[in-house]
N, C-alpha and C. Protein backbone atom coordinates (compact mmCIF):
# COMPACT_ATOMS: atom_id res chain seq x y z
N UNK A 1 -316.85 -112.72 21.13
CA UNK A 1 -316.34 -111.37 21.14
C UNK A 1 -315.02 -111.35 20.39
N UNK A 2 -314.66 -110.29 19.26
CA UNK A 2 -313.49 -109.94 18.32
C UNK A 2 -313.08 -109.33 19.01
N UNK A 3 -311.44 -109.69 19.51
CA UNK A 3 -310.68 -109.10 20.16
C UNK A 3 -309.58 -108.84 19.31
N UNK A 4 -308.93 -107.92 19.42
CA UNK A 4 -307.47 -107.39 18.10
C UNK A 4 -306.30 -107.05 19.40
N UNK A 5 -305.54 -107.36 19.56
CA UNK A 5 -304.07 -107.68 20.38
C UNK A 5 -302.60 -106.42 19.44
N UNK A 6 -302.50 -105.47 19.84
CA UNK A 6 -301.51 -104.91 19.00
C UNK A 6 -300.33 -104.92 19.84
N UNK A 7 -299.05 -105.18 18.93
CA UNK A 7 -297.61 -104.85 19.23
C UNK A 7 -297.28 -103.85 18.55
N UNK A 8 -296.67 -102.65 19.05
CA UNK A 8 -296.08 -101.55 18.20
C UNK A 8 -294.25 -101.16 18.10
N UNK A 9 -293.70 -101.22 17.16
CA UNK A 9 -292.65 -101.01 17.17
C UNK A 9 -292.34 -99.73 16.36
N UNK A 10 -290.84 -99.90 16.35
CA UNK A 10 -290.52 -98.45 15.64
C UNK A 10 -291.08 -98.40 14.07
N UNK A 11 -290.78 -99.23 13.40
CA UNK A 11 -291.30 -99.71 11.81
C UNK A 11 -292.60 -100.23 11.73
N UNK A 12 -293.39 -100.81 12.68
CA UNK A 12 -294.60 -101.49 12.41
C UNK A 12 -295.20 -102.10 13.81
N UNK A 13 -296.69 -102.06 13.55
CA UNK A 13 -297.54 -102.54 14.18
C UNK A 13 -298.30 -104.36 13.78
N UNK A 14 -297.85 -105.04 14.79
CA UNK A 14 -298.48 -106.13 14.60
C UNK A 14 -299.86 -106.30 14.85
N UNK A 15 -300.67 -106.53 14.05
CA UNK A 15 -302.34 -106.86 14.94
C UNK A 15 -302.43 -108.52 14.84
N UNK A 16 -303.13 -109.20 16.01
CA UNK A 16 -303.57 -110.26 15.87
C UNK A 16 -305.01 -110.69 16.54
N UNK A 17 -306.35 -110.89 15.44
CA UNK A 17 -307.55 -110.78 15.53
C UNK A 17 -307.70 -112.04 16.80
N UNK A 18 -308.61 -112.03 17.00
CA UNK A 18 -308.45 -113.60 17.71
C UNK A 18 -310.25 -113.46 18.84
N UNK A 19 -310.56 -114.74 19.45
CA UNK A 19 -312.00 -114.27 19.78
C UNK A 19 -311.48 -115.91 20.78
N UNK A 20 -312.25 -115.08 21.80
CA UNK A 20 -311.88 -115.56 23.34
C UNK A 20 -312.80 -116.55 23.49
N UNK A 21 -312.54 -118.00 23.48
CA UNK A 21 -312.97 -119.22 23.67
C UNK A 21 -313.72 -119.37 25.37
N UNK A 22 -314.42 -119.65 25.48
CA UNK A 22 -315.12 -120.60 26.69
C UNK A 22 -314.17 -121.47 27.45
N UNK A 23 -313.34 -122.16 26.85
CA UNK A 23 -312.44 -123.25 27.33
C UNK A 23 -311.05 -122.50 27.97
N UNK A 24 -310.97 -120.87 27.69
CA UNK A 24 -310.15 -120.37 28.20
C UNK A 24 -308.66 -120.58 27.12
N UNK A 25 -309.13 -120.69 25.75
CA UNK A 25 -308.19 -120.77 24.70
C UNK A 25 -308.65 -119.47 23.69
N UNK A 26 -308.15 -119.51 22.98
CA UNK A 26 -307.84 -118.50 21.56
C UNK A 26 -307.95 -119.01 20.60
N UNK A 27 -309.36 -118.39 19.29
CA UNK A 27 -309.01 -119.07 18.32
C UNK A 27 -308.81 -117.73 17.48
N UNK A 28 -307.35 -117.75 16.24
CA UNK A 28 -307.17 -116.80 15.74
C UNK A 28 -307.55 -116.58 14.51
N UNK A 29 -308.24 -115.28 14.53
CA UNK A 29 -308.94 -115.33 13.44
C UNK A 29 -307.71 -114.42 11.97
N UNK A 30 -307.48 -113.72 12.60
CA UNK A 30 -306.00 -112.39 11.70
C UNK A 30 -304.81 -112.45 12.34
N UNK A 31 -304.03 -112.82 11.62
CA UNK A 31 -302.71 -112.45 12.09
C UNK A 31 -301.99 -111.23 10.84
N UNK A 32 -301.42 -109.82 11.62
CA UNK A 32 -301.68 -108.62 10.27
C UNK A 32 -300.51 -108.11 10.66
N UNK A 33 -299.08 -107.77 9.70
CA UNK A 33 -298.17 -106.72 10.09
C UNK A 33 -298.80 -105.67 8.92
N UNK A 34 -298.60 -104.55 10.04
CA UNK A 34 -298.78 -103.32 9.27
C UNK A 34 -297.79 -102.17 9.58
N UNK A 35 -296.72 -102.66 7.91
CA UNK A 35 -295.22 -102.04 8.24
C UNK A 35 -295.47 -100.13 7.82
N UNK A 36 -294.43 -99.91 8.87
CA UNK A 36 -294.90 -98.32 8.22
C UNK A 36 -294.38 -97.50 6.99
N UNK A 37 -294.50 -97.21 6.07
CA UNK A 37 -294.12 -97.28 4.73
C UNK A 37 -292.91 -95.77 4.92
N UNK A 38 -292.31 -96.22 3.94
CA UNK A 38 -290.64 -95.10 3.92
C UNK A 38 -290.87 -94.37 3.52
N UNK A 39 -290.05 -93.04 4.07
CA UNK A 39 -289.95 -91.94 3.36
C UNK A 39 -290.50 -90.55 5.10
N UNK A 40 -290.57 -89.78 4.45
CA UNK A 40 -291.64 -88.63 5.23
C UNK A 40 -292.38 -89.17 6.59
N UNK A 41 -291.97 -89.43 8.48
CA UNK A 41 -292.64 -90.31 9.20
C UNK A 41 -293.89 -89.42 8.85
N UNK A 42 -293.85 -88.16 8.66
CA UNK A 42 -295.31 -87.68 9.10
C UNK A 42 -296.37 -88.00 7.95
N UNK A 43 -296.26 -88.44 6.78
CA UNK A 43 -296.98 -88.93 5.66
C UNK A 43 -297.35 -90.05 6.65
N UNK A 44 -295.95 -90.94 6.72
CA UNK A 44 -296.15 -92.31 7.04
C UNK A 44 -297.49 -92.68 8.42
N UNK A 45 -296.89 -91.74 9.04
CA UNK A 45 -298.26 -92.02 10.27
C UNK A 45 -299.86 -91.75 9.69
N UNK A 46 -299.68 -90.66 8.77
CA UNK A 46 -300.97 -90.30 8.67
C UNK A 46 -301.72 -91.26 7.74
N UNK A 47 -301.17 -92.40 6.92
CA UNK A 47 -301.18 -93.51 6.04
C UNK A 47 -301.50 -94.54 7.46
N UNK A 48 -300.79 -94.72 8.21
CA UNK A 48 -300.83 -95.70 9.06
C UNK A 48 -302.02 -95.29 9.98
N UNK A 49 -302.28 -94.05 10.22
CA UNK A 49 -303.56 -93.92 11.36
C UNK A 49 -304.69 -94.06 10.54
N UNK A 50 -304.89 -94.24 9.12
CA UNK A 50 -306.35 -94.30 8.50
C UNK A 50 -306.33 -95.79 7.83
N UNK A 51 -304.97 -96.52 7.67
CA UNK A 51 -305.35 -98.31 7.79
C UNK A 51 -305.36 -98.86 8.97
N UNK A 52 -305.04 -97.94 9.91
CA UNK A 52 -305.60 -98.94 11.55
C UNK A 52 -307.17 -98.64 11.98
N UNK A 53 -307.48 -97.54 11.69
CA UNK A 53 -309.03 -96.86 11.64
C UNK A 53 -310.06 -98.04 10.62
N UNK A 54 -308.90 -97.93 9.51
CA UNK A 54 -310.29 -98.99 8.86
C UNK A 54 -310.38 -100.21 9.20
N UNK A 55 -308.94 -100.31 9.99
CA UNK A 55 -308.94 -102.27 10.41
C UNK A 55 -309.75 -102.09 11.46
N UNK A 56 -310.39 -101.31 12.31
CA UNK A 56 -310.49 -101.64 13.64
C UNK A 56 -311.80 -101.20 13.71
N UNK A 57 -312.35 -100.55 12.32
CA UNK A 57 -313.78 -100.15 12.08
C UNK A 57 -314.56 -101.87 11.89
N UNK A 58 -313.87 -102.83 11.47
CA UNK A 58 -314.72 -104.08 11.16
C UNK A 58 -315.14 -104.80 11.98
N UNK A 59 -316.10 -104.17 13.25
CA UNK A 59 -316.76 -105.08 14.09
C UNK A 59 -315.62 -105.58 14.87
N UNK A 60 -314.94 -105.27 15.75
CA UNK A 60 -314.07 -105.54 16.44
C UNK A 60 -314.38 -104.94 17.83
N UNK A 61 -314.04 -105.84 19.33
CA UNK A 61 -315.08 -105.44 20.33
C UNK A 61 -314.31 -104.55 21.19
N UNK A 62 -312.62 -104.92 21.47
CA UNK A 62 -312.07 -104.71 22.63
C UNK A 62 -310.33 -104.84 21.68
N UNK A 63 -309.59 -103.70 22.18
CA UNK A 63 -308.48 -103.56 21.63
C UNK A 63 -307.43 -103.94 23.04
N UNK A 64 -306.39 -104.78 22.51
CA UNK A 64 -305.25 -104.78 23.75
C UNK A 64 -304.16 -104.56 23.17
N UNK A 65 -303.43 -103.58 23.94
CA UNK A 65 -302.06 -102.70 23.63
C UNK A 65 -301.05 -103.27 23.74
N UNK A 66 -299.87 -103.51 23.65
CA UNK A 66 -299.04 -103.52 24.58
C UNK A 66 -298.42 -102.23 25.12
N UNK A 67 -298.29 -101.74 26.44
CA UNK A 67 -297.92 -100.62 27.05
C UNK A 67 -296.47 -100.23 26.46
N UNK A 68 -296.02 -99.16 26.82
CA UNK A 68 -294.94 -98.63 27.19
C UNK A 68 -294.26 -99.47 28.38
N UNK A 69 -293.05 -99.30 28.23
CA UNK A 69 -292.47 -99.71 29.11
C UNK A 69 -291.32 -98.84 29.74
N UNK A 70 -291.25 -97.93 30.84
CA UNK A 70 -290.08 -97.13 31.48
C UNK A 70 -289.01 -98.30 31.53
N UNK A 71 -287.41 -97.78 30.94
CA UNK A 71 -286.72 -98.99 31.20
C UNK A 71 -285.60 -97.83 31.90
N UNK A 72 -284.51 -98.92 31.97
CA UNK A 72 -283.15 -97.29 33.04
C UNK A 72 -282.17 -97.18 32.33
N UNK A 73 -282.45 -97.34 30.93
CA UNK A 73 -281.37 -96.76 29.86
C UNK A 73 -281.86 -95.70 29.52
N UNK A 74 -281.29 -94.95 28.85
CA UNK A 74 -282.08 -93.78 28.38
C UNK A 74 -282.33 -94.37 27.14
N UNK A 75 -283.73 -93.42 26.41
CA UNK A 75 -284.36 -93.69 25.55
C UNK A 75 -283.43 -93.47 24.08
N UNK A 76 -283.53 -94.43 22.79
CA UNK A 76 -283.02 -94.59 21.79
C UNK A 76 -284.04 -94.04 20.95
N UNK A 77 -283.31 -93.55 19.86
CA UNK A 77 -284.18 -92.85 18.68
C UNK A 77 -285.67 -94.22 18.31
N UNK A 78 -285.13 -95.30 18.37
CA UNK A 78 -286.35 -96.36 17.70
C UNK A 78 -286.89 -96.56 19.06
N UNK A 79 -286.62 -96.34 20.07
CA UNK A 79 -287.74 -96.52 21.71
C UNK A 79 -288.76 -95.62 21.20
N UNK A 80 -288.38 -93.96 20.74
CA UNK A 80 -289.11 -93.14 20.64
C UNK A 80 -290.20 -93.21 19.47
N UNK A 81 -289.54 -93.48 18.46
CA UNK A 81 -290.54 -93.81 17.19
C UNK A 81 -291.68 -94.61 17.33
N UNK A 82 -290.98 -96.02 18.44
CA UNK A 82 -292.48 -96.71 18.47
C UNK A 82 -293.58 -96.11 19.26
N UNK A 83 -292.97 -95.27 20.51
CA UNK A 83 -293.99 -94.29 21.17
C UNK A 83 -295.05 -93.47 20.60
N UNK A 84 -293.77 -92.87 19.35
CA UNK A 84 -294.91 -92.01 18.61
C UNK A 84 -295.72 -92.79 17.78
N UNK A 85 -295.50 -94.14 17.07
CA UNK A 85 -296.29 -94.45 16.33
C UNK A 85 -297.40 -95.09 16.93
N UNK A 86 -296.99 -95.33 18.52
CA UNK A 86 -298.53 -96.06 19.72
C UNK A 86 -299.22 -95.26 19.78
N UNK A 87 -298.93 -93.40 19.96
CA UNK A 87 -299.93 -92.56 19.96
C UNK A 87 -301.01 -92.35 18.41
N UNK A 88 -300.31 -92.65 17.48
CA UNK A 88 -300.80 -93.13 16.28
C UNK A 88 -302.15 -93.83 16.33
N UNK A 89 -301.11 -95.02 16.78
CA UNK A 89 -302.66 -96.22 17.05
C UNK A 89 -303.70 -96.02 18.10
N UNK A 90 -303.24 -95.39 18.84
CA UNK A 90 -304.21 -94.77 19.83
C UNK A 90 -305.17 -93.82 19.34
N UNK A 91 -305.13 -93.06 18.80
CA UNK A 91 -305.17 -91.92 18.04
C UNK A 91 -306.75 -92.58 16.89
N UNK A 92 -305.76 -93.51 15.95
CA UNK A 92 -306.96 -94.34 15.25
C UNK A 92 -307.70 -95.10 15.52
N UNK A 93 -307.65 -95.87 17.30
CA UNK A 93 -309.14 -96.62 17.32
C UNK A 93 -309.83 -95.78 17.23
N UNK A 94 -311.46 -96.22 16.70
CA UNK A 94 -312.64 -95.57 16.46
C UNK A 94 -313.66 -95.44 18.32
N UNK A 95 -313.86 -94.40 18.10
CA UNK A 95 -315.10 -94.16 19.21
C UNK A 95 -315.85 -95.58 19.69
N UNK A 96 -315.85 -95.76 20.87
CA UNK A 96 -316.74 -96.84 21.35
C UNK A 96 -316.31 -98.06 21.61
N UNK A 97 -314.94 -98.08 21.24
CA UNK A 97 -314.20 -98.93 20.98
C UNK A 97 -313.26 -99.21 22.50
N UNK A 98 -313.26 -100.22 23.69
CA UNK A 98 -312.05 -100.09 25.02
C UNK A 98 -311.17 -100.73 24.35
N UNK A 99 -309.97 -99.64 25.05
CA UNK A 99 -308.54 -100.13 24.75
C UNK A 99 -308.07 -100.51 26.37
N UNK A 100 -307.53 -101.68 26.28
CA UNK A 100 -306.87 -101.95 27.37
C UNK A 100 -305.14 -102.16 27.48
N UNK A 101 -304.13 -100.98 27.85
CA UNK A 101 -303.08 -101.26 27.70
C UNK A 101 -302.30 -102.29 28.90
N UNK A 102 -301.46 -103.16 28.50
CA UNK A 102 -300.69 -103.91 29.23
C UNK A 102 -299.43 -104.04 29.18
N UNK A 103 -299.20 -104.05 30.25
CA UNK A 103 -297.63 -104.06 30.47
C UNK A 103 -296.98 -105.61 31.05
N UNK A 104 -295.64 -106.02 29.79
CA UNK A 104 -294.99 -106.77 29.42
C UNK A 104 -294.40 -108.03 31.33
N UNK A 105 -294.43 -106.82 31.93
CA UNK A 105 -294.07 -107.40 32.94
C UNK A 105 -295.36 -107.62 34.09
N UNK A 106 -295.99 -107.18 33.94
CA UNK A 106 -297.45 -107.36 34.39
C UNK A 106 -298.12 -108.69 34.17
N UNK A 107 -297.92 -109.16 32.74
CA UNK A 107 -298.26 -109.87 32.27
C UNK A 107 -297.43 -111.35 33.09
N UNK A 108 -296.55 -111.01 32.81
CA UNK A 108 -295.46 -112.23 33.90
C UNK A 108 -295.77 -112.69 34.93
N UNK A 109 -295.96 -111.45 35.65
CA UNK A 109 -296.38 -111.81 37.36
C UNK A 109 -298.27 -112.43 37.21
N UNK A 110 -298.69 -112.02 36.51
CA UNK A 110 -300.18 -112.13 36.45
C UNK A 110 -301.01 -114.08 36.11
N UNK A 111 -299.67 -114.00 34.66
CA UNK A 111 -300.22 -114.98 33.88
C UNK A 111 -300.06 -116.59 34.28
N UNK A 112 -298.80 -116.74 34.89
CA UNK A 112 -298.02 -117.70 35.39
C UNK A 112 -296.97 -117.80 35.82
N UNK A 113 -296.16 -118.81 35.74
CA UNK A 113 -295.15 -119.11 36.74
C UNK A 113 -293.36 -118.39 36.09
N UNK A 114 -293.96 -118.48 34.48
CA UNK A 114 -292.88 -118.25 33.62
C UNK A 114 -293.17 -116.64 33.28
N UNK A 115 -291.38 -115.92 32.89
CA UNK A 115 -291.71 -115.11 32.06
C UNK A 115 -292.21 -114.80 30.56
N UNK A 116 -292.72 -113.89 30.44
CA UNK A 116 -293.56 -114.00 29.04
C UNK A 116 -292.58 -114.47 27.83
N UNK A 117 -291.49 -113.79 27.98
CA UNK A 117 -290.20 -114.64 26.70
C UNK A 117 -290.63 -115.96 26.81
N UNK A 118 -290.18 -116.79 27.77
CA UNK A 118 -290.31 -118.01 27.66
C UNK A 118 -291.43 -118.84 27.09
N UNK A 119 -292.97 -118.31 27.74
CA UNK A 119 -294.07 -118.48 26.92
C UNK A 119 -294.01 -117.93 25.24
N UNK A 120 -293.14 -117.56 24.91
CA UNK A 120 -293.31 -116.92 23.27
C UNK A 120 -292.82 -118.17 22.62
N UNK A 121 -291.64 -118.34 23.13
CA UNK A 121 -290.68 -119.48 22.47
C UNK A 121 -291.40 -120.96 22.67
N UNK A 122 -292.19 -121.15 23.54
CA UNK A 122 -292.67 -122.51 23.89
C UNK A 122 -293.83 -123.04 22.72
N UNK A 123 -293.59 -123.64 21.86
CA UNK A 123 -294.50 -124.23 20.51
C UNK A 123 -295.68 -124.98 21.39
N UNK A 124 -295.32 -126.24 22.18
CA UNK A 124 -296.43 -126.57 22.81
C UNK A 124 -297.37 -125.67 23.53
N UNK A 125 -297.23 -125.22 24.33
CA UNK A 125 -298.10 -123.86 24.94
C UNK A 125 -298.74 -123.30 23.76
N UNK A 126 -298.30 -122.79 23.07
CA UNK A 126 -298.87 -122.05 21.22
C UNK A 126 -300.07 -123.10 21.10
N UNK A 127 -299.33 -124.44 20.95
CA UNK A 127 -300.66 -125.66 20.33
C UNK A 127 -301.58 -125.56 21.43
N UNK A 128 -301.45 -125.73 22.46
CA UNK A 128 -302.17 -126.12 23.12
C UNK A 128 -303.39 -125.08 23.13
N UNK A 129 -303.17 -123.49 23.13
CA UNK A 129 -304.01 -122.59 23.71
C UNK A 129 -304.47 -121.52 22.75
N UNK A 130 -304.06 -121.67 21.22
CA UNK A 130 -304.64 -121.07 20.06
C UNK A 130 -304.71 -122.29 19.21
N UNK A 131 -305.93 -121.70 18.44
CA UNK A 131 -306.13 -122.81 17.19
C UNK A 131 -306.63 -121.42 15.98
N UNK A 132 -307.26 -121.63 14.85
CA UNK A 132 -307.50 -121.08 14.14
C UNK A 132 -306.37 -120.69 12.82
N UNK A 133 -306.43 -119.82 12.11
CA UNK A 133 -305.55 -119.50 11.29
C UNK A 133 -304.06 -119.70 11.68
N UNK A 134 -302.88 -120.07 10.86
CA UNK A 134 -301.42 -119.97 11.45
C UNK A 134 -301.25 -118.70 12.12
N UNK A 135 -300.10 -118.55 13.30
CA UNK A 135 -299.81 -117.49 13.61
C UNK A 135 -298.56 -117.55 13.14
N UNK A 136 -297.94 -116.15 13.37
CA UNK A 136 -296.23 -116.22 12.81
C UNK A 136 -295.86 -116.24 14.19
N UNK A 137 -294.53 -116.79 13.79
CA UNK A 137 -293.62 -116.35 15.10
C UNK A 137 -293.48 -115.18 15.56
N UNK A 138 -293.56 -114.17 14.77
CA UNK A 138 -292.76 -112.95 15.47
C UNK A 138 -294.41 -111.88 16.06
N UNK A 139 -295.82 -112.53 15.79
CA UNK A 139 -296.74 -112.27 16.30
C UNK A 139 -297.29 -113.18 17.69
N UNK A 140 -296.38 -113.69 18.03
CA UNK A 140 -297.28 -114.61 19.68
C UNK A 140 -297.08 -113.69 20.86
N UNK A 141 -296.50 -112.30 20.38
CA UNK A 141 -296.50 -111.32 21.65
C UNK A 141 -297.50 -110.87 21.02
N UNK A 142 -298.30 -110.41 20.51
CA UNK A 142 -299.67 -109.75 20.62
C UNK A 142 -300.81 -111.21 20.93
N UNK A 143 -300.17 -112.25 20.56
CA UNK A 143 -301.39 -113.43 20.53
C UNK A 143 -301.76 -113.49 22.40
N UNK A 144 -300.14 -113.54 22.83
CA UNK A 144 -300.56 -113.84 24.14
C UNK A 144 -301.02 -113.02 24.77
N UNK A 145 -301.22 -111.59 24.40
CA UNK A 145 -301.65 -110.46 25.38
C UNK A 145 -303.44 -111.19 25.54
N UNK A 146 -303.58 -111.54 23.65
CA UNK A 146 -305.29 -112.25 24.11
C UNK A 146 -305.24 -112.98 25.34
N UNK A 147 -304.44 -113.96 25.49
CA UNK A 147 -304.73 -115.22 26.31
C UNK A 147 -304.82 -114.78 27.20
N UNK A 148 -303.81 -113.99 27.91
CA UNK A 148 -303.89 -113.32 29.31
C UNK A 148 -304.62 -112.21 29.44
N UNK A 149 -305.77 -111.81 28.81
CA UNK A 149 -306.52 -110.93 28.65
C UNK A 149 -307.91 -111.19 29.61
N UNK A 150 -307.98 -112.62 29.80
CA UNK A 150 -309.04 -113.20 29.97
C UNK A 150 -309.39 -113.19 31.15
C-alpha cells in the first residue's frame, strides 16, 4: 500500500511517498518539496492545489496530514498561511482517497517513550526503520507520521 505523509507550512508542502513494510518499517519511495511559488497567494494556491491533485492522482492509497495544532500564543501571519495552504491540500486530494490527520503531540504519547523532536534528530532510528530512496533532513516529520501510522 502507497502511502504519501504531508507537512504543510507557510511556503511549502513536504510530501514523502513511502509503502508500509510487514516488518513494521518504511521503505521510501518520494521524498517531494512542493514550494509555493511568489507573487499573488491566490494564483499561488490555485498552482499548488492542481500539482498536489496530480501528485496524489498516481495510485496513491491513504494520505497522512499533519494536523493543526491550537497553541496559547496567538496566531502569526505564517501560522495562518500554512492553515490556509492545508485547506489547499485538503481541498486537492482526489475523491476516494482517506486522509488521516495527526496531531504532533499525539504522535508522542502514542509512538513511544520519546518526543517526536527527538525521534527527528536521531540518525540511527532513521537507519534503522526506513530504507529506500535518501530522505532529507528537513522531511523525517512527514516520514515519521508513516511509521507511526501503522
Amino acid at each position: 500500500m502507497s502511502v504519501i505523509a504531508a507537512v504543510v507550512v507557510s511556503e511549502k508542502i513536504v510530501l514523502v511517498e513511502g509503502v508500509l513494510n510487514g516488518d513494521k518499517t518504511v521503505t521510501i519511495v518520494k521524498d517531494e518539496p512542493f514550494d509555493l511559488e511568489k507573487g499573488d497567494r491566490q494564483l499561488a494556491y490555485a498552482v499548488m492545489h492542481k500539482r498536489v491533485k496530480d501528485r496524489l492522482s498516481q495510485g496513491i492509497d491513504q494520505v497522512l496530514l499533519k494536523a493543526s495544532a491550537g497553541g496559547r500564543n496567538p496566531a502569526t501571519s505564517a501560522i495562518l498561511h500554512a492553515a490556509e495552504l492545508r485547506g489547499v491540500f485538503l481541498c486537492a486530494v482526489p475523491d476516494g482517497i482517506p486522509v488521516r490527520q495527526l496531531q504532533k503531540n499525539a504522535l508522542s504519547r502514542n509512538f513511544g517513550s520519546r518526543k517526536v523532536d527527538e525521534y527527528l534528530k536521531d540518525d540511527a532510528f532513521f537507519g534503522e526503520n526506513f530504507d529506500g530512496v535518501n530522505l532529507r533532513k528537513g522531511s523525517r516529520e512527514a516520514a515519521f507520521l508513516l511509521l507511526s501510522a501503522r
